[in-house]
C-alpha atoms as a PDB file:
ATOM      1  CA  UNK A   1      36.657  -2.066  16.114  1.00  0.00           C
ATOM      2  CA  UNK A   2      38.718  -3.750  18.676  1.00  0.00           C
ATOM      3  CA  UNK A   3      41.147  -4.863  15.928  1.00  0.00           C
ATOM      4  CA  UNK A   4      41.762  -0.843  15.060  1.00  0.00           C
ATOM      5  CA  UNK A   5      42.267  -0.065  18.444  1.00  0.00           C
ATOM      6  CA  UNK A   6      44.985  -2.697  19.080  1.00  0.00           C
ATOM      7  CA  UNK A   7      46.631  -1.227  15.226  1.00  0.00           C
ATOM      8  CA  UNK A   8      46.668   2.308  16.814  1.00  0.00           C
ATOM      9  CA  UNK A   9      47.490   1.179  20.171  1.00  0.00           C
ATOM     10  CA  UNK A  10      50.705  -0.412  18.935  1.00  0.00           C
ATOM     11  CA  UNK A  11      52.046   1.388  16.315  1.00  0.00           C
ATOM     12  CA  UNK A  12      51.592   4.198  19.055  1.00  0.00           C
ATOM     13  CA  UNK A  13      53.775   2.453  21.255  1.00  0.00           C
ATOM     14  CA  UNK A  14      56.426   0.972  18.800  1.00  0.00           C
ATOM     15  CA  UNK A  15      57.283   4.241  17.996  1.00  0.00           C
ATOM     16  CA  UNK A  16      57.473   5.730  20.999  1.00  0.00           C
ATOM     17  CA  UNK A  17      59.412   3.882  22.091  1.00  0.00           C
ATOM     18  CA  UNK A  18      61.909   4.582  19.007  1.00  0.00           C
ATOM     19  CA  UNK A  19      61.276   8.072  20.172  1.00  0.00           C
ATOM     20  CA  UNK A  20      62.772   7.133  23.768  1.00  0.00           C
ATOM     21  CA  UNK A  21      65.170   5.258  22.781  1.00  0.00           C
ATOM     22  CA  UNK A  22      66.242   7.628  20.190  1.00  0.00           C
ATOM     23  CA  UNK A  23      65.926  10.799  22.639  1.00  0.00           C
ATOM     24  CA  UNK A  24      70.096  11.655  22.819  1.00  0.00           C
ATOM     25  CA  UNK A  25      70.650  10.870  18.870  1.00  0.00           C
ATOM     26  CA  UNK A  26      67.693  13.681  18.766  1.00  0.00           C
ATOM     27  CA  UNK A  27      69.130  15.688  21.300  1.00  0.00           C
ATOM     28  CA  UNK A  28      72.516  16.236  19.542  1.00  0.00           C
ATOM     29  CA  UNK A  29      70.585  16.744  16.000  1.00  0.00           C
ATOM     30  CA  UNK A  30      68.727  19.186  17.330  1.00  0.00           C
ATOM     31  CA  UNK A  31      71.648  20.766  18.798  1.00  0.00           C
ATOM     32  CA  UNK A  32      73.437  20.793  15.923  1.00  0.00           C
ATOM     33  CA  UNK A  33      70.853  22.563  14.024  1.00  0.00           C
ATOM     34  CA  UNK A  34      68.420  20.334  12.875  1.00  0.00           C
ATOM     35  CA  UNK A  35      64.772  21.830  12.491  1.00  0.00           C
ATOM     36  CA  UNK A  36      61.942  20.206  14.542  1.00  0.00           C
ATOM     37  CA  UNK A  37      60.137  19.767  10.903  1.00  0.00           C
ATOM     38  CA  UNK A  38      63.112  17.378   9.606  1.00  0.00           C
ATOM     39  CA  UNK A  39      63.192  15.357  13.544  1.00  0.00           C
ATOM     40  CA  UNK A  40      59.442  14.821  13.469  1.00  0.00           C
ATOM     41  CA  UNK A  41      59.432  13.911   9.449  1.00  0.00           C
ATOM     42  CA  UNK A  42      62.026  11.041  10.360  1.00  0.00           C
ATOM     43  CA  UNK A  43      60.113   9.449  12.480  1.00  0.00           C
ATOM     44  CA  UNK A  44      56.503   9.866  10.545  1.00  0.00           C
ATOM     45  CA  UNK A  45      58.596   8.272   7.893  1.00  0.00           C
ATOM     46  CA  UNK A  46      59.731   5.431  10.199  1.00  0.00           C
ATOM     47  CA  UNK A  47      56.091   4.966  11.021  1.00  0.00           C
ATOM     48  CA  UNK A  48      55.109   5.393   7.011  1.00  0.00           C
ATOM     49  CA  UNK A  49      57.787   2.348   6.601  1.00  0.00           C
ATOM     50  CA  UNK A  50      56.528   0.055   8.768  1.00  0.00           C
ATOM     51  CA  UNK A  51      52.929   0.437   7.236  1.00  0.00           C
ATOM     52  CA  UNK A  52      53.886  -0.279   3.692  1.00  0.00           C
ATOM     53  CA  UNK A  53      56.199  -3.269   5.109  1.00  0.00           C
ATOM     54  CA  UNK A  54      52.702  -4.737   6.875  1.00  0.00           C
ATOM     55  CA  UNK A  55      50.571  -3.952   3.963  1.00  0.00           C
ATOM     56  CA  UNK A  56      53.112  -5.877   1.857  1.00  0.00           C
ATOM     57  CA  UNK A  57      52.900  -8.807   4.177  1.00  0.00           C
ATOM     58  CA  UNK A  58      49.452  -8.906   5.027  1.00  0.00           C
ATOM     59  CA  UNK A  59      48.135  -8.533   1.557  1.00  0.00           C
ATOM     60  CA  UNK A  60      49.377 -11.974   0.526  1.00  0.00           C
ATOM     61  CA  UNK A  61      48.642 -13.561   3.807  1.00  0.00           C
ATOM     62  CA  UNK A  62      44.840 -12.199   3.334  1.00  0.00           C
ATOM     63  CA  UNK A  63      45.177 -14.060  -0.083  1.00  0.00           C
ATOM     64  CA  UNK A  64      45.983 -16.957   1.504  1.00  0.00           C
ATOM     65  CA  UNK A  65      43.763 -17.164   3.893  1.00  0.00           C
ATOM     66  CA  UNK A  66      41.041 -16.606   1.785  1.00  0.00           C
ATOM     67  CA  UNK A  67      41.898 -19.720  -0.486  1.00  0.00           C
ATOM     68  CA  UNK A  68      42.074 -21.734   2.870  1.00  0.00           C
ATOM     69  CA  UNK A  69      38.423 -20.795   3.583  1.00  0.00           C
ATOM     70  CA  UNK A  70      37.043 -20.762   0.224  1.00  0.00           C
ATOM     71  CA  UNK A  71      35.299 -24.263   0.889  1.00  0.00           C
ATOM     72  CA  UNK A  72      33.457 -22.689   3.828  1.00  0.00           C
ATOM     73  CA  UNK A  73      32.468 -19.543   2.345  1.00  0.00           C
ATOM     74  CA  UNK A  74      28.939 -20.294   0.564  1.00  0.00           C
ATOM     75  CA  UNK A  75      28.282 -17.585  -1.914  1.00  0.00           C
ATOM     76  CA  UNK A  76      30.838 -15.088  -1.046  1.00  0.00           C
ATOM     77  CA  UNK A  77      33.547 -14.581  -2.970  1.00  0.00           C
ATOM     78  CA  UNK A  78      36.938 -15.444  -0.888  1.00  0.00           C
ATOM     79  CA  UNK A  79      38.603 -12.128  -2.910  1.00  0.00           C
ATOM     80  CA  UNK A  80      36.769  -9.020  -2.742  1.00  0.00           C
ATOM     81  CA  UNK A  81      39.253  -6.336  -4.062  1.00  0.00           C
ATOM     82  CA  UNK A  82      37.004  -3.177  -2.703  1.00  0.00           C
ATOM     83  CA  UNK A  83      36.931  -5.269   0.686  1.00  0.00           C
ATOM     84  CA  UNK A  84      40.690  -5.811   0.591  1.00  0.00           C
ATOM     85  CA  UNK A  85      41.406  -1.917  -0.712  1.00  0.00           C
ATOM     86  CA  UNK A  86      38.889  -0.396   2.358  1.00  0.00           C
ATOM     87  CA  UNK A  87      40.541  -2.603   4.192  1.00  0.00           C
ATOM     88  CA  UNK A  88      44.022  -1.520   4.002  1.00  0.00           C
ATOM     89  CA  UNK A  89      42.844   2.184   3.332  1.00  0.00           C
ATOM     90  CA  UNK A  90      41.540   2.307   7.229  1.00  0.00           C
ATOM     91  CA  UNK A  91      44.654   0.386   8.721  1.00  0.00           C
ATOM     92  CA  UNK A  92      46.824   2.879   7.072  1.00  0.00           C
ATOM     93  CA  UNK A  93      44.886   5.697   8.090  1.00  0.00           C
ATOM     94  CA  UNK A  94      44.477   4.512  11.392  1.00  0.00           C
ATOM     95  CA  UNK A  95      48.332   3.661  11.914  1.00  0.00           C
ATOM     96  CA  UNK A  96      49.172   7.126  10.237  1.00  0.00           C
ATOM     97  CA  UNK A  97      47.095   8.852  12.314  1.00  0.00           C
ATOM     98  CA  UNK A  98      48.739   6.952  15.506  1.00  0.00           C
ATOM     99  CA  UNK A  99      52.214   7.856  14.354  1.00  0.00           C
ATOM    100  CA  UNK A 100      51.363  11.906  14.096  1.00  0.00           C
ATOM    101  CA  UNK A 101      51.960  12.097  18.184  1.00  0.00           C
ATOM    102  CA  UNK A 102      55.452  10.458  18.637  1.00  0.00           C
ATOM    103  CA  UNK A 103      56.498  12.357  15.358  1.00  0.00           C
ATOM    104  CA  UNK A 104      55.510  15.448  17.089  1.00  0.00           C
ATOM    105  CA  UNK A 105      56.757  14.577  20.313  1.00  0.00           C
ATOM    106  CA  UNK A 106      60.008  13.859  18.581  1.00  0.00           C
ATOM    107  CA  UNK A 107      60.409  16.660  17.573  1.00  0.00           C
ATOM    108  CA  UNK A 108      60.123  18.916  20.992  1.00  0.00           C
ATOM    109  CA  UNK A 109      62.366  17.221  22.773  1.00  0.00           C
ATOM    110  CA  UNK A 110      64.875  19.388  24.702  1.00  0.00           C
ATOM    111  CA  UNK A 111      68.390  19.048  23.686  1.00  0.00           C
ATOM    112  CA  UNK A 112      69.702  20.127  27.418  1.00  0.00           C
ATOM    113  CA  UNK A 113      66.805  17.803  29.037  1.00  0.00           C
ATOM    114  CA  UNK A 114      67.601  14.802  26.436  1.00  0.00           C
ATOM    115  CA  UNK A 115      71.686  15.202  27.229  1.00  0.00           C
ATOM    116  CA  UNK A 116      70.983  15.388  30.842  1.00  0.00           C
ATOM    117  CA  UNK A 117      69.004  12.682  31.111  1.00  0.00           C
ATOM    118  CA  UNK A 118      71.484  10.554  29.216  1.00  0.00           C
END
């Protein structure tokens, strides 16, 4: 449970802070006449990117890892596909659900607030 809480917790943060760092580049989009719909999908889709880059790496180290341990597992198997697929089924949901709030917040940022602050 801990190890879901520290997924959410940072891909919360990481994009976030995209979002902050972003905030002027949103600004002048939004000035421009960019619909909060299209600002919030970019970043969901940011957040969607990273997931399917750490599935891709994590699948292969979890493959590893289990032939590592394989002599100290005693009648398990060391690959469980339904184990692997739940597995990455709740990371992804629990990273998609962490990027919904950034996306959103991206998308109400203030273009006059966002320029002034700049």
């Amino acid at each position: 449970m801990e190890i879901l809480l520290l997924i959410a917790i940072g891909t919360y943060g990481l994009l976030s802070y995209a979002v902050a760092q972003r905030s002027g580049e949103i600004a002048a989009r939004t000035s421009l006449g960019a619909r909060p719909g299209q600002i919030s999908g970019q970043f969901f889709f940011f957040g969607l990117r990273l997931i399917a880059e750490g599935i891709t790496l994590g699948l292969p180290g979890a493959w590893l890892t289990g032939q590592a341990l394989q002599a100290v597992l005693f009648h398990v198997p060391a690959h469980d596909p339904a184990i692997l697929v739940g597995c990455v089924g709740v990371i992804a949901a629990v990273s998609l659900t962490a990027c919904l709030l950034p996306a959103h917040r991206a998308s109400r940022i203030s273009p006059v607030q966002a320029l002034a602050d700049q």
